[in-house]
Protein backbone atom coordinates (compact mmCIF):
# COMPACT_ATOMS: atom_id res chain seq x y z
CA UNK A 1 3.22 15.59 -9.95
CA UNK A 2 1.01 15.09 -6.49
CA UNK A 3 1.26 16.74 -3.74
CA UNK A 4 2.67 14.03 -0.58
CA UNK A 5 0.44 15.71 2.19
CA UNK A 6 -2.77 15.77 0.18
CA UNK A 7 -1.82 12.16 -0.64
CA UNK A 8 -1.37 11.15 2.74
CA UNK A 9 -5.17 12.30 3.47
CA UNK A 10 -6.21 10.09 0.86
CA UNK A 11 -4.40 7.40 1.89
CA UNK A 12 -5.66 7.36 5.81
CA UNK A 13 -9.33 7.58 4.41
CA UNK A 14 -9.80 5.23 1.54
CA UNK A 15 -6.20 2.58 1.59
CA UNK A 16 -5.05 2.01 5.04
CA UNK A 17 -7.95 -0.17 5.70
CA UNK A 18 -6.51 -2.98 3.51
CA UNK A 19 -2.67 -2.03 2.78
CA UNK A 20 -2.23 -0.46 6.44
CA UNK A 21 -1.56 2.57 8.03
CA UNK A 22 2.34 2.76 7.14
CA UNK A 23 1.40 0.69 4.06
CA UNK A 24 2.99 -2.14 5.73
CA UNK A 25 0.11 -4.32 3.75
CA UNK A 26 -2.95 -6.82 4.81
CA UNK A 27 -2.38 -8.78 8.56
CA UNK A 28 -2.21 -12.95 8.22
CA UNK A 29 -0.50 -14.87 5.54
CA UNK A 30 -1.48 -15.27 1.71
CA UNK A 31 -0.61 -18.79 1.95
CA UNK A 32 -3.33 -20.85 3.43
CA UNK A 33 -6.91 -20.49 4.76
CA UNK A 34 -5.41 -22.29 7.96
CA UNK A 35 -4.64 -18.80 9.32
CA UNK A 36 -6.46 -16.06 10.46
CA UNK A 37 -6.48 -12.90 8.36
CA UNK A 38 -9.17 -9.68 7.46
CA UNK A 39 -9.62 -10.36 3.75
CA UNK A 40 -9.45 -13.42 1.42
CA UNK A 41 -7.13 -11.44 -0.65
CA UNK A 42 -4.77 -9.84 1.52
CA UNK A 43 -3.05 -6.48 0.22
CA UNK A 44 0.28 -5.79 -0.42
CA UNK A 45 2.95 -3.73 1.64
CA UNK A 46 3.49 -1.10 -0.59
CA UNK A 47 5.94 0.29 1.72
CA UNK A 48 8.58 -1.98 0.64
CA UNK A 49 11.98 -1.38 -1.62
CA UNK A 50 11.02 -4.67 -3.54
CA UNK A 51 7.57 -2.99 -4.07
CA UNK A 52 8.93 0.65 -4.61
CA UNK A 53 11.82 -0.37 -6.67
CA UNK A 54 9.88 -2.29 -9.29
CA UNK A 55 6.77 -0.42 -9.53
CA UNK A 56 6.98 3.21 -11.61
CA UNK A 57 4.84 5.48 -11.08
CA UNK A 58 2.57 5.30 -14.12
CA UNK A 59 2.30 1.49 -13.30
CA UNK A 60 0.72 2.48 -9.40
CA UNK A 61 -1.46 4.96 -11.25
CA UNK A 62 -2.68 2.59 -13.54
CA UNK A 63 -3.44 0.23 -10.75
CA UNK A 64 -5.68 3.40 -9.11
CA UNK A 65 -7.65 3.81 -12.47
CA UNK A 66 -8.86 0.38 -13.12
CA UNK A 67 -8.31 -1.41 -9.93
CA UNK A 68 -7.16 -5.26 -9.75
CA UNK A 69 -9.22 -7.58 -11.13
CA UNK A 70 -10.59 -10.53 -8.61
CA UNK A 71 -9.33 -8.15 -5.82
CA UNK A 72 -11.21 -6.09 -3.54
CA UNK A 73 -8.98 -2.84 -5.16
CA UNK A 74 -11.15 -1.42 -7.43
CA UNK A 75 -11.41 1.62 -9.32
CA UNK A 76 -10.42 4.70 -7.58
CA UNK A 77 -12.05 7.04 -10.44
CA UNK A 78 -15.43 4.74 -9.80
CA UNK A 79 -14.60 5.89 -5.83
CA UNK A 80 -15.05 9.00 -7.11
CA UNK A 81 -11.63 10.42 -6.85
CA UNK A 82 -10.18 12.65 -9.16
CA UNK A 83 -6.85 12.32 -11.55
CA UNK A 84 -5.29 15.25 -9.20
CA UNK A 85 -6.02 12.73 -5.77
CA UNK A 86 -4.77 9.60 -7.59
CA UNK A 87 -1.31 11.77 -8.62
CA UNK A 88 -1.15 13.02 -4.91
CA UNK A 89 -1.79 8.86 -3.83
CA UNK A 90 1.09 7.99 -5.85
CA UNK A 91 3.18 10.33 -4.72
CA UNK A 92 2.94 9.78 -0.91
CA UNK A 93 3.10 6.15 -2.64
CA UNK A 94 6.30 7.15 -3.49
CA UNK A 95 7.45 9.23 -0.33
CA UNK A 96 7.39 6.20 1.31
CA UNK A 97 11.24 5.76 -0.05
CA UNK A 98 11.82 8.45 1.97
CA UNK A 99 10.33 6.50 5.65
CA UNK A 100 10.61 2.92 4.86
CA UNK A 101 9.18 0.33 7.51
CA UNK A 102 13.03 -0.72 8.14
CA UNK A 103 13.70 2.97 9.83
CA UNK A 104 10.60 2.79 11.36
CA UNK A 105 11.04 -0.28 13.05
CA UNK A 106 14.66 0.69 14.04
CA UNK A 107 14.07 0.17 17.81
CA UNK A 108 11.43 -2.91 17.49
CA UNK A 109 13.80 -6.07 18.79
CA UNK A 110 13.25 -8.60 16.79
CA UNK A 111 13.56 -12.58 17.38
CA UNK A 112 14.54 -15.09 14.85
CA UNK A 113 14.49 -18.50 14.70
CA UNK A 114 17.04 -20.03 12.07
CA UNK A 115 17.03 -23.19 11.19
């Protein structure tokens, strides 16, 4: 079991870069090249109940061992981090059922277009 603060450390210094500060995931679109974005592979929200709901814990701890093939996620043990700092990542992984992006962005007004 991790510890959510120490994870949340970890998190600022070595994954907000690509999945975002509230793990909200990579900026532009995975769809085409037409559109801006900050990587060729863009990162998932991981703060997501899709995301959250599906993935156990062992499977995001798995992903922090060995990394993602053809992604720029690799190894966290080849980082250099420990197996205590990748249980504290998954864990504030995990506290983020606890703040989703939905209560977060309570008071953001939204417009939609349907069609």
């Amino acid at each position: 079991v991790g510890d959510v603060l120490k994870g949340a450390k970890l998190f600022a210094q070595h994954c907000t870069v690509c999945h975002g500060e509230k793990g909200e995931g990579g900026h532009g679109t995975g769809v085409t090249f037409s559109r801006r974005r900050d990587l060729p592979i863009l990162a998932p929200g991981l703060n997501n109940a899709g995301f959250l709901a599906s993935a156990t814990d062992h499977t995001i701890k798995l992903i922090l061992e060995n990394g993602r093939l053809g992604t720029p996620m690799v190894s966290f043990l080849d980082r250099g981090l420990s197996d205590g700092d990748l249980n504290n990542l998954v864990a504030f992984v995990r506290d983020f059922e606890n703040n989703p992006l939905e209560k977060l962005n309570e008071d953001v007004e939204e417009n939609v277009l349907l069609i």
